[in-house]
N, C-alpha and C. Protein backbone atom coordinates (compact mmCIF):
# COMPACT_ATOMS: atom_id res chain seq x y z
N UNK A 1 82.38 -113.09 -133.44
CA UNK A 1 82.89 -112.37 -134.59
C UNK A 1 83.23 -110.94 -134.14
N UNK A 2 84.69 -110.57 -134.41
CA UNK A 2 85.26 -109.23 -134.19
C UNK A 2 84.31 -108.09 -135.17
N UNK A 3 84.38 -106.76 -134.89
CA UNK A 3 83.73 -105.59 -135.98
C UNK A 3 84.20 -105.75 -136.99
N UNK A 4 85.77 -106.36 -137.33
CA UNK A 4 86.59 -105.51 -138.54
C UNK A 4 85.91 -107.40 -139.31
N UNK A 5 85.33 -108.42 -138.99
CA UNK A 5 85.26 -109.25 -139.44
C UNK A 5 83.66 -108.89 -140.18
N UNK A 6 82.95 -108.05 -139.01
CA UNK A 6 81.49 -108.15 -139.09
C UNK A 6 81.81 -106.97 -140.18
N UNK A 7 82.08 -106.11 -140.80
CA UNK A 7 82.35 -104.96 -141.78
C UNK A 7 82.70 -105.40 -143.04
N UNK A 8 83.68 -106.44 -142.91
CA UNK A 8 84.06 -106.85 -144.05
C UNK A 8 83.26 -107.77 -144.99
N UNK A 9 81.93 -108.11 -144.23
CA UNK A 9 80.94 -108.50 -145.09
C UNK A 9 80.21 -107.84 -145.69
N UNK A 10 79.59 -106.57 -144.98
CA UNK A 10 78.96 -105.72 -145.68
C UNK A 10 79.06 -105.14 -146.60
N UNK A 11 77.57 -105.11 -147.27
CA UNK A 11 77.72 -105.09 -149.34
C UNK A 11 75.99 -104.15 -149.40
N UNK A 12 75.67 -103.57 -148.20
CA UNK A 12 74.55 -102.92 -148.03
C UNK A 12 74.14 -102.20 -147.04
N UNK A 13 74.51 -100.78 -146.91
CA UNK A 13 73.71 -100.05 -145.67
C UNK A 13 72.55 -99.41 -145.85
N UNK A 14 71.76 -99.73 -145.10
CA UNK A 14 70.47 -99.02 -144.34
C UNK A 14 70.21 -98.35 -143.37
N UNK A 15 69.56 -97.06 -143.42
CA UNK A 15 69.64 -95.92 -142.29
C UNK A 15 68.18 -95.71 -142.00
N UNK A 16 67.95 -94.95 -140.88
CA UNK A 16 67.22 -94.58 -140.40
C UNK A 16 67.13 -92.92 -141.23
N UNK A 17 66.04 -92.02 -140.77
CA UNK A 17 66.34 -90.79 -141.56
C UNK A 17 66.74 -89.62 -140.01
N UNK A 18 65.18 -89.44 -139.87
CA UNK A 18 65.60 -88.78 -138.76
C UNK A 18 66.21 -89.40 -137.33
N UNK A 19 66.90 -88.44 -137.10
CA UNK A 19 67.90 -88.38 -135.91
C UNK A 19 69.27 -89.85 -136.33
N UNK A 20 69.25 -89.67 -137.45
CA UNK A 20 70.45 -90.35 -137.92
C UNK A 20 71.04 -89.62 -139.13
N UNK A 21 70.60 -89.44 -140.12
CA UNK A 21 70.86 -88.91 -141.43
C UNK A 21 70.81 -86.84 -141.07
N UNK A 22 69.66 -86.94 -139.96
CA UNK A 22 69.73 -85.41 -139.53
C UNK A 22 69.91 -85.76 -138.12
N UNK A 23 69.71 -84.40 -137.46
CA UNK A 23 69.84 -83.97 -135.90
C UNK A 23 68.47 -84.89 -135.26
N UNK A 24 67.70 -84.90 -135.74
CA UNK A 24 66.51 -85.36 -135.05
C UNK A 24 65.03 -84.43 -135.14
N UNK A 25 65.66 -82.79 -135.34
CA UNK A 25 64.65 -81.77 -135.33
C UNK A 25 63.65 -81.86 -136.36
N UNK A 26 62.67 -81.23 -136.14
CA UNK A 26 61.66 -81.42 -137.16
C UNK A 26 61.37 -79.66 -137.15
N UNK A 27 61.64 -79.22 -138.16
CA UNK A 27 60.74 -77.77 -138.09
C UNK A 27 59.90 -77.45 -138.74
N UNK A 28 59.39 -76.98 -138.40
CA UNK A 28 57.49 -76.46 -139.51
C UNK A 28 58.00 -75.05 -139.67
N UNK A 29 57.31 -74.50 -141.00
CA UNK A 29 57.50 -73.09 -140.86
C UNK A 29 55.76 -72.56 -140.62
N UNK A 30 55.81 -71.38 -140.96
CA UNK A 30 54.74 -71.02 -140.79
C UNK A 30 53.31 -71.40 -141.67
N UNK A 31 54.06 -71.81 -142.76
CA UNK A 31 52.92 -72.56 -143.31
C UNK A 31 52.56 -74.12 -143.40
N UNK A 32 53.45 -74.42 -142.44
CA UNK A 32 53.16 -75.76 -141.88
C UNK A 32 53.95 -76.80 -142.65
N UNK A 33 55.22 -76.03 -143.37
CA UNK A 33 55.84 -77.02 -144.38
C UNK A 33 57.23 -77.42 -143.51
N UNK A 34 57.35 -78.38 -143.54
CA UNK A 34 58.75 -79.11 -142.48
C UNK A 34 59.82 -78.71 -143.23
N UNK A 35 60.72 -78.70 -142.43
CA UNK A 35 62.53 -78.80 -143.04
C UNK A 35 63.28 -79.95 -142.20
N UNK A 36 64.08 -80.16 -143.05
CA UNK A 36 65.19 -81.15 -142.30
C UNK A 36 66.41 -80.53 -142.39
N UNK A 37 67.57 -81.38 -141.76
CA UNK A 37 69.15 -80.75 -141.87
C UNK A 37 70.01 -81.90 -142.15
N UNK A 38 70.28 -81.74 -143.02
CA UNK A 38 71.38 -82.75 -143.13
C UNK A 38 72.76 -82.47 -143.37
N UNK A 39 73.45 -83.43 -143.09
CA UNK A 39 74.92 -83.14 -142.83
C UNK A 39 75.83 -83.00 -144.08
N UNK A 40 76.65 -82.45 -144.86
CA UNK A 40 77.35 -82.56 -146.66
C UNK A 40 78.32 -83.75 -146.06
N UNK A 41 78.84 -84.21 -144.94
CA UNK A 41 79.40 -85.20 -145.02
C UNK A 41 79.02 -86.53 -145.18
N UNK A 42 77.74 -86.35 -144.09
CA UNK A 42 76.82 -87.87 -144.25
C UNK A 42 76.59 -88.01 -146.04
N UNK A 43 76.37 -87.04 -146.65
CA UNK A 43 76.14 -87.25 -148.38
C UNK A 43 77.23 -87.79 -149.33
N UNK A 44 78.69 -87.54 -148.88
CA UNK A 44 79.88 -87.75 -149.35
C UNK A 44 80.16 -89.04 -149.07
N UNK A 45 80.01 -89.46 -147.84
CA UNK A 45 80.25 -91.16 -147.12
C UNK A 45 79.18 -92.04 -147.90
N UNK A 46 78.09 -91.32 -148.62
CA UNK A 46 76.75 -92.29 -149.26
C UNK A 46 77.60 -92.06 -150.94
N UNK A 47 77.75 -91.21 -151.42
CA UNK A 47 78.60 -91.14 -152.41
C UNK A 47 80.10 -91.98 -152.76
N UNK A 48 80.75 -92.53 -151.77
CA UNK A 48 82.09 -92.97 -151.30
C UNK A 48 81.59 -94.51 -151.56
N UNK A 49 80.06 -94.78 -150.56
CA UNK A 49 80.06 -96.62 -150.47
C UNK A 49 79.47 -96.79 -151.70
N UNK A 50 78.44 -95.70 -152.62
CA UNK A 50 78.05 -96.26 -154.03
C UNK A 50 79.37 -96.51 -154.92
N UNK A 51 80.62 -95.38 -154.94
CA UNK A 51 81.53 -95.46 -155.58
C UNK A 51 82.37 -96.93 -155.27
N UNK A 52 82.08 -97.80 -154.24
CA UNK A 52 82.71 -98.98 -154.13
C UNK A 52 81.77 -99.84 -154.75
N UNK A 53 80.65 -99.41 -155.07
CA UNK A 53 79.86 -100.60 -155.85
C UNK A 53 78.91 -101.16 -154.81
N UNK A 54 78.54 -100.56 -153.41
CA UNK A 54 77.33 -100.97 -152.89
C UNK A 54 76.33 -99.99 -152.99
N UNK A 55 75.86 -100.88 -152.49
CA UNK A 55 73.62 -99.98 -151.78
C UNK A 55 73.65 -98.85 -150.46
N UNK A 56 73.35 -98.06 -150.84
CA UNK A 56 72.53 -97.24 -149.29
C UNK A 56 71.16 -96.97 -149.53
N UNK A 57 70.47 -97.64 -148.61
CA UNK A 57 68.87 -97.13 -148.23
C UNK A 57 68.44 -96.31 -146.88
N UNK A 58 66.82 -96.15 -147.21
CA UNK A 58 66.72 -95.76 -145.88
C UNK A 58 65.31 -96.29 -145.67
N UNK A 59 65.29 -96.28 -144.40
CA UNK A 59 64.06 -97.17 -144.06
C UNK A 59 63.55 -95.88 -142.91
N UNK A 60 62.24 -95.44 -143.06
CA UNK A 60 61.78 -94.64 -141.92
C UNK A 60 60.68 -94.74 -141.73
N UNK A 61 59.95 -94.41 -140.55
CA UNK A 61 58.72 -94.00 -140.06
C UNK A 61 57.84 -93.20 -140.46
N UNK A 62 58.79 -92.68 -140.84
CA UNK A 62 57.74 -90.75 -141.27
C UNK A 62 58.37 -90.83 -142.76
N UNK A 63 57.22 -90.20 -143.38
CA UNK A 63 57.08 -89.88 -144.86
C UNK A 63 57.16 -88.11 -144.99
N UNK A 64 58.38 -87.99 -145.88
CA UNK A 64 58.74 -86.99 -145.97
C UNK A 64 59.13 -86.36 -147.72
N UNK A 65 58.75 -85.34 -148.36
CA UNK A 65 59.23 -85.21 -149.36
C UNK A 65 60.58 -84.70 -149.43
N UNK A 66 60.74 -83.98 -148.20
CA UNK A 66 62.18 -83.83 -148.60
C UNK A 66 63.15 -84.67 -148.57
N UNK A 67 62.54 -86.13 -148.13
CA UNK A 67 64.05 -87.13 -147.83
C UNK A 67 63.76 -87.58 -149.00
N UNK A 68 62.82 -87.44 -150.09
CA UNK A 68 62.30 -87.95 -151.46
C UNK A 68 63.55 -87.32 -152.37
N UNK A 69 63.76 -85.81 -151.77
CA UNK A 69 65.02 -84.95 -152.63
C UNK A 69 65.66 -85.38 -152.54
N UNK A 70 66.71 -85.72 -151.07
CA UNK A 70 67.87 -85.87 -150.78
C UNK A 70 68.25 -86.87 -150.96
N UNK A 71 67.65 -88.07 -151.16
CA UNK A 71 67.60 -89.49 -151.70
C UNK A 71 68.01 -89.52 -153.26
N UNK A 72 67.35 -88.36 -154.18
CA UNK A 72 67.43 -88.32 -155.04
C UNK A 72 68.95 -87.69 -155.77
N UNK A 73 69.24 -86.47 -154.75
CA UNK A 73 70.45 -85.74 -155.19
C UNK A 73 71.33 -86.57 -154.74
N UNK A 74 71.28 -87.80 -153.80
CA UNK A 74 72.29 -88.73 -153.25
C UNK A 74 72.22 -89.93 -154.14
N UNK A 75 71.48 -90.47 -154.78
CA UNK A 75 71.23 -91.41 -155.95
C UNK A 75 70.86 -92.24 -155.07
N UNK A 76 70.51 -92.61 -154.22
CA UNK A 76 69.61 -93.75 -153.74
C UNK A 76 68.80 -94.12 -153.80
N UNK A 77 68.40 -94.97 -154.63
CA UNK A 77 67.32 -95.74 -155.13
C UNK A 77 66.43 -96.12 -153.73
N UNK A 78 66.92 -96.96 -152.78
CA UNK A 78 66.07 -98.00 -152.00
C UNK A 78 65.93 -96.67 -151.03
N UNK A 79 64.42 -96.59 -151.18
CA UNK A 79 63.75 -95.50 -150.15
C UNK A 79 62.37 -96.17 -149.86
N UNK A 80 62.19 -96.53 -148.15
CA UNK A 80 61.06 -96.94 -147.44
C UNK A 80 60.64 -95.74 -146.53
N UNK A 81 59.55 -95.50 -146.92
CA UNK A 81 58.58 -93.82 -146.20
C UNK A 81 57.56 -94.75 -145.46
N UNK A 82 57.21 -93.96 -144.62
CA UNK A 82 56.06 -94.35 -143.51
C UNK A 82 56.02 -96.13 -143.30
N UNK A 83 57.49 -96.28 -142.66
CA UNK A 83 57.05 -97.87 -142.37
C UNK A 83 57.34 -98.20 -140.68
N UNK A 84 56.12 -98.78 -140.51
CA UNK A 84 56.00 -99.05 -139.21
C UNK A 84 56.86 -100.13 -138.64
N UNK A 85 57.25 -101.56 -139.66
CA UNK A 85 58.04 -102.70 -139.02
C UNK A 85 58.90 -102.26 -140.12
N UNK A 86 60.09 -101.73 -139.39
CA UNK A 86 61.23 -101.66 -140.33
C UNK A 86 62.57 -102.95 -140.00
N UNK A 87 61.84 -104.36 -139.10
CA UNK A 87 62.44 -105.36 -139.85
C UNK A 87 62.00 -105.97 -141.16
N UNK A 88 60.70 -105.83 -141.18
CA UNK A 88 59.70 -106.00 -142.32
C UNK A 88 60.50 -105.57 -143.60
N UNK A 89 60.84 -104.37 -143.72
CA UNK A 89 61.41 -103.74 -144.82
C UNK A 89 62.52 -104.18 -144.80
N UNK A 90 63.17 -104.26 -143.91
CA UNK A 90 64.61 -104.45 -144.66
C UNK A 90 64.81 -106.09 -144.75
N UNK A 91 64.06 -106.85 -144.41
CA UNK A 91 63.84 -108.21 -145.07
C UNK A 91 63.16 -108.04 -146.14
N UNK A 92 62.93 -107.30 -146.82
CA UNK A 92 62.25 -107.47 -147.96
C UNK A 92 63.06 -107.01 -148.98
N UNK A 93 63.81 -105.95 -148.37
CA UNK A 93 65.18 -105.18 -149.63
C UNK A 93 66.22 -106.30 -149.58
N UNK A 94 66.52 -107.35 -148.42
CA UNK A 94 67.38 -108.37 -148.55
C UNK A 94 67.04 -108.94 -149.36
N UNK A 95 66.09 -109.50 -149.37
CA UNK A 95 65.36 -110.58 -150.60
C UNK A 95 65.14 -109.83 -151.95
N UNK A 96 64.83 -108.51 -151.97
CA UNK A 96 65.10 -108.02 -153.61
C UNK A 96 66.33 -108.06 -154.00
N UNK A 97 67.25 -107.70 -152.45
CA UNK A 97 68.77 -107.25 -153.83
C UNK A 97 69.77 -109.11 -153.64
N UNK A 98 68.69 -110.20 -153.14
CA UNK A 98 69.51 -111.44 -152.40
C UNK A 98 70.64 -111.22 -151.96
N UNK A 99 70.47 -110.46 -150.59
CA UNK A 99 71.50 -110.45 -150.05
C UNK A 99 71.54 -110.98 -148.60
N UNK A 100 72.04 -111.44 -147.85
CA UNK A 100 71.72 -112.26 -146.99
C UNK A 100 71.92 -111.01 -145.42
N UNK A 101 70.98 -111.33 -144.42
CA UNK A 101 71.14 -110.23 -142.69
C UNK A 101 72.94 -110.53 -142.73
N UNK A 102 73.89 -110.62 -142.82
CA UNK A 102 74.99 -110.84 -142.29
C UNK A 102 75.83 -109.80 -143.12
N UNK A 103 75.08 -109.73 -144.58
CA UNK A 103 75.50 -108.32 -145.34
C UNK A 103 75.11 -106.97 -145.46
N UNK A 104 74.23 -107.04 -144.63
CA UNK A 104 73.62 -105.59 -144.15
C UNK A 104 74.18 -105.02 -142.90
N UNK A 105 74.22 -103.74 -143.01
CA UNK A 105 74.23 -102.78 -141.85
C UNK A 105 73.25 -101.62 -141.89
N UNK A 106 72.79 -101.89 -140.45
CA UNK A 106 71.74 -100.87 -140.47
C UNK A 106 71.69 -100.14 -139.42
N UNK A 107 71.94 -98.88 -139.37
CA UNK A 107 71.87 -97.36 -138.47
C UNK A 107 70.64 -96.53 -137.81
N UNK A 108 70.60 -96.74 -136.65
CA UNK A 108 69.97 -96.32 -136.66
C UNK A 108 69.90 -95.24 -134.97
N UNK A 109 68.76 -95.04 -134.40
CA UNK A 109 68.90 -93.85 -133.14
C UNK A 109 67.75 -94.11 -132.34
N UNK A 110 67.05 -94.99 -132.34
CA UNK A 110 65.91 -95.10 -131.41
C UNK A 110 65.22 -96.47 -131.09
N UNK A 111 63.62 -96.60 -130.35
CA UNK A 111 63.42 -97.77 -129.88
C UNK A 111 63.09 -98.76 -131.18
N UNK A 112 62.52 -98.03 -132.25
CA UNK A 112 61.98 -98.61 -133.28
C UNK A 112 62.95 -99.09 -134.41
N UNK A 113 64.18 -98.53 -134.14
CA UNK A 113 65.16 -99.48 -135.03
C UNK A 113 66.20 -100.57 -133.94
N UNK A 114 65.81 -100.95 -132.68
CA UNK A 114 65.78 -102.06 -131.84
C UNK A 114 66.09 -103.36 -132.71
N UNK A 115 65.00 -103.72 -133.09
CA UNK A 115 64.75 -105.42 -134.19
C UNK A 115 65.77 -105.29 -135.67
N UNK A 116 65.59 -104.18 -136.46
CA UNK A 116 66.35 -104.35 -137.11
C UNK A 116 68.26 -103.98 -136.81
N UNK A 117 68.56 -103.37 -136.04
CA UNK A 117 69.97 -103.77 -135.49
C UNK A 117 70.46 -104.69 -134.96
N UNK A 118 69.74 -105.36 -134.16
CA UNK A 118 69.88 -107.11 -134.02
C UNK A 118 69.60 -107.77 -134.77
N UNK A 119 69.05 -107.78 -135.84
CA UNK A 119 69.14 -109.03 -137.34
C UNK A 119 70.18 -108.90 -137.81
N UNK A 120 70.94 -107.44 -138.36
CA UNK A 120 71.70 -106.78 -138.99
C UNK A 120 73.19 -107.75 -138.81
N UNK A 121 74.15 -107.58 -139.64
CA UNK A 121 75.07 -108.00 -139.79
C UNK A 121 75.89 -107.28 -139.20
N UNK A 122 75.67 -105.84 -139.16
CA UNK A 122 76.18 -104.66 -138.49
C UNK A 122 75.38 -103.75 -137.52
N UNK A 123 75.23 -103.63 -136.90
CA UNK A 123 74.30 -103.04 -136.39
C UNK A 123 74.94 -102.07 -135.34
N UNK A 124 74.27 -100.40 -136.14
CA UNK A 124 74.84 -99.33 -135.45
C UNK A 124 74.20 -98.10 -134.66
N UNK A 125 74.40 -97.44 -133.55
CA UNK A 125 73.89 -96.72 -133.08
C UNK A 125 74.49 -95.21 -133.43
N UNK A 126 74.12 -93.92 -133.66
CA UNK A 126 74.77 -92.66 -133.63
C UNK A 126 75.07 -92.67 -132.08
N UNK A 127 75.88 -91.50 -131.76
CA UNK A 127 76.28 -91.20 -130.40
C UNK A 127 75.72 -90.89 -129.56
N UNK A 128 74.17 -89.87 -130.22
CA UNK A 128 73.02 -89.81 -129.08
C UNK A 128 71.86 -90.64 -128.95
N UNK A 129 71.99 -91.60 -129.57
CA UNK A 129 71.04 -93.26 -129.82
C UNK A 129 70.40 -92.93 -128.57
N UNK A 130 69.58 -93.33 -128.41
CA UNK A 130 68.74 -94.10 -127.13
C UNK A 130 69.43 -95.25 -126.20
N UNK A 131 69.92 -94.99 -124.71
CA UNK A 131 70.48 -96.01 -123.93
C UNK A 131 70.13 -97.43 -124.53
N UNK A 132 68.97 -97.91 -124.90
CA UNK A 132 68.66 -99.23 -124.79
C UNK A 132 69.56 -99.93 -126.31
N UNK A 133 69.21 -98.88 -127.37
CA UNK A 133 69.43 -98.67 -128.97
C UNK A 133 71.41 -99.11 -128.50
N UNK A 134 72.10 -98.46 -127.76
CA UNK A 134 73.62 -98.27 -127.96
C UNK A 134 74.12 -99.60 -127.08
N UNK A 135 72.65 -99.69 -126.17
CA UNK A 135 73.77 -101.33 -125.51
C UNK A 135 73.26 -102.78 -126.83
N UNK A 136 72.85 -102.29 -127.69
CA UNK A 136 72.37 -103.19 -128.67
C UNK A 136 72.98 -103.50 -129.58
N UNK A 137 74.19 -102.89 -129.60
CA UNK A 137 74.56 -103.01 -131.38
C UNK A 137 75.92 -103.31 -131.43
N UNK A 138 76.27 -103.40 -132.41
CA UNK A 138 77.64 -104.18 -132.56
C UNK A 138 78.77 -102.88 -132.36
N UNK A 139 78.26 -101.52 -132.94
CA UNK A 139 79.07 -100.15 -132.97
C UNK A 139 78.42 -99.18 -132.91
N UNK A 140 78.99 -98.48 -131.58
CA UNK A 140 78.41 -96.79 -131.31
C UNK A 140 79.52 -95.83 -132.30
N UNK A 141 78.74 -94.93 -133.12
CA UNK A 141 79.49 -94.37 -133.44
C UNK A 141 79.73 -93.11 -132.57
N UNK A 142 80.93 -92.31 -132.43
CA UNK A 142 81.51 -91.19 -132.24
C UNK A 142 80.54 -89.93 -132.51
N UNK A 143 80.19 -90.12 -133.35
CA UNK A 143 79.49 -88.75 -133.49
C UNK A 143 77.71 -88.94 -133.83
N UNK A 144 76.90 -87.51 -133.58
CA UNK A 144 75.44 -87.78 -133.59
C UNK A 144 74.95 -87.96 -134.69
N UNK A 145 73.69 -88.30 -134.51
CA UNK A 145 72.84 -88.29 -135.67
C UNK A 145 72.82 -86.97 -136.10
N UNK A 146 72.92 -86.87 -137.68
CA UNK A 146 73.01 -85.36 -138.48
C UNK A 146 74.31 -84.37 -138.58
N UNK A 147 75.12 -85.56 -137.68
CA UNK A 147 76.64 -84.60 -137.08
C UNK A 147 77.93 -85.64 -138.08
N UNK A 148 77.49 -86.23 -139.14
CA UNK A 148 78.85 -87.04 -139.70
C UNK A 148 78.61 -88.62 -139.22
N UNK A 149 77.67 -89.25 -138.55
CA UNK A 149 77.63 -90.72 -138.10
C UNK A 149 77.78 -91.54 -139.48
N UNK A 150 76.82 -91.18 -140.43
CA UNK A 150 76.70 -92.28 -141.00
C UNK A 150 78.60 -92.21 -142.08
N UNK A 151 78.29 -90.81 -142.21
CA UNK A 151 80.16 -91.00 -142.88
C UNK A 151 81.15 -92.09 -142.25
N UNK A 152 80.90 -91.72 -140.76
CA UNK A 152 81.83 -92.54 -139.55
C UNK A 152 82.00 -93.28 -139.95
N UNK A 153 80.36 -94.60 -139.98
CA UNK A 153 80.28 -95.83 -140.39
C UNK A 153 80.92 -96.39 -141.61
N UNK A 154 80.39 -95.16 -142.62
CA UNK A 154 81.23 -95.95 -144.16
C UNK A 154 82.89 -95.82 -144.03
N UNK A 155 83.60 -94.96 -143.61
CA UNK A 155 85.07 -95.14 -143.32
C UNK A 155 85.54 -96.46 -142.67
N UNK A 156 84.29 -96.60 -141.20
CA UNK A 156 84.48 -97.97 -140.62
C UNK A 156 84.51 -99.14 -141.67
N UNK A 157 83.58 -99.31 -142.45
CA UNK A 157 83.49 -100.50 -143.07
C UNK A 157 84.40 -100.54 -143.82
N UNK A 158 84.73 -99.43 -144.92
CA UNK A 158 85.32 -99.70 -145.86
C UNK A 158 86.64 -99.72 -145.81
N UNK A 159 87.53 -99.02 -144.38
CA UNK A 159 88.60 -99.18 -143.74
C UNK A 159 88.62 -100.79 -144.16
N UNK A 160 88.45 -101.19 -142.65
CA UNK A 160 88.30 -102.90 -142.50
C UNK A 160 88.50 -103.87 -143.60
N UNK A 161 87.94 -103.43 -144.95
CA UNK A 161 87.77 -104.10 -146.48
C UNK A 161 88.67 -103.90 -147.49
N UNK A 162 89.52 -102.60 -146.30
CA UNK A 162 90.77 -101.99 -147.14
C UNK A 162 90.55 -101.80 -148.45
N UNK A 163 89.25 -100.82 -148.68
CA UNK A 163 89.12 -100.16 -149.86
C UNK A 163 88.86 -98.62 -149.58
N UNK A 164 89.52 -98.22 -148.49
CA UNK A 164 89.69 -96.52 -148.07
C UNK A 164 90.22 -96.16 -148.89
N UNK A 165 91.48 -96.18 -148.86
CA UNK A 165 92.57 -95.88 -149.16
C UNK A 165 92.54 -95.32 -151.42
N UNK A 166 92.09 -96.45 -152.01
CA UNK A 166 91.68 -96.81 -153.21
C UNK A 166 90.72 -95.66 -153.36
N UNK A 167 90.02 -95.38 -152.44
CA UNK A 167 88.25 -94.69 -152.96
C UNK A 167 89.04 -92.77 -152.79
N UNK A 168 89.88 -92.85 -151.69
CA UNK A 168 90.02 -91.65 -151.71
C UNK A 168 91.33 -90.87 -152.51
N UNK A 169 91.80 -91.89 -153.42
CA UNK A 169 93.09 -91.03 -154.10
C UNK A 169 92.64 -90.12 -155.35
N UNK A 170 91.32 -90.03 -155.70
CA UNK A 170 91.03 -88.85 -156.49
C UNK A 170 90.80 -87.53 -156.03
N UNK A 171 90.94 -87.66 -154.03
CA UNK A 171 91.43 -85.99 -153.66
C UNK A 171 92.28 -85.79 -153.12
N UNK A 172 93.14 -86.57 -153.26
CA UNK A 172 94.50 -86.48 -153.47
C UNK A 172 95.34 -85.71 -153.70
């Protein structure tokens, strides 16, 4: 199966948080409270695939309140914090929303999203992925984690499904 075949199924993306959705950095301030960075484009591309009528989640390792915000100001419901088997999870959001591994795509940048990019229907690496993570997946994207990847991806898919074109004539 070609990409533009493997895209045109997808009806659900799932991300990783850090070093996909951000740069990877973690900062503490002085009172020991973290920040993240995220990209206004990666938010617009999650705004773009709800406006076609799908899902974006995120599945991560680390439990964070601020991805609790940004989840929230992005309307994304499906949020997994502190999960260790994140094939675990995202077989389990398949089976809530019945959607079958061949309609998912899932993003991700390191060793621990390995298993779930090979189930995946799509399965994607950012540009500074981990060597093992980028010979794994069906699509490296162009650009890094926190730098526009996951936007990349939703143009990719929704190109392919030839519903670009449709989603973007209100900035027109």
């Amino acid at each position: 199966m070609n990409l533009d075949q493997r895209c045109r199924t997808i009806r659900l993306i799932l991300s990783d948080v850090d070093g996909v959705l951000t740069d990877g950095g973690i900062v503490y301030d002085n009172q020991g409270i973290e920040t993240k960075r995220f990209h206004v484009r990666d938010g617009m591309g999650v705004r773009l695939w709800q406006k076609a009528g799908y899902r974006f989640g995120v599945i991560t390792h680390r439990s964070s309140h601020i991805v609790k915000m940004r989840a929230a100001e992005l309307g994304i419901e499906i949020i997994r914090q502190g999960i260790d088997d994140k094939l675990t999870a995202m077989r389990g959001v398949l089976s809530e929303l019945q959607l079958a591994p061949a309609q998912a795509c899932y993003i991700g940048d390191d060793l621990p999203d390995l298993p779930v990019v090979r189930a995946a229907g799509l399965g994607v690496a950012v540009a500074d992925a981990c060597a093992e993570l980028r010979q794994s997946v069906h699509y490296v994207a162009t650009l890094p984690g926190g730098g526009g990847a996951v936007r990349e991806t939703v143009e990719l898919i929704l190109k392919a499904q030839g519903r670009w074109e449709d989603l973007i004539q209100a900035y027109r």
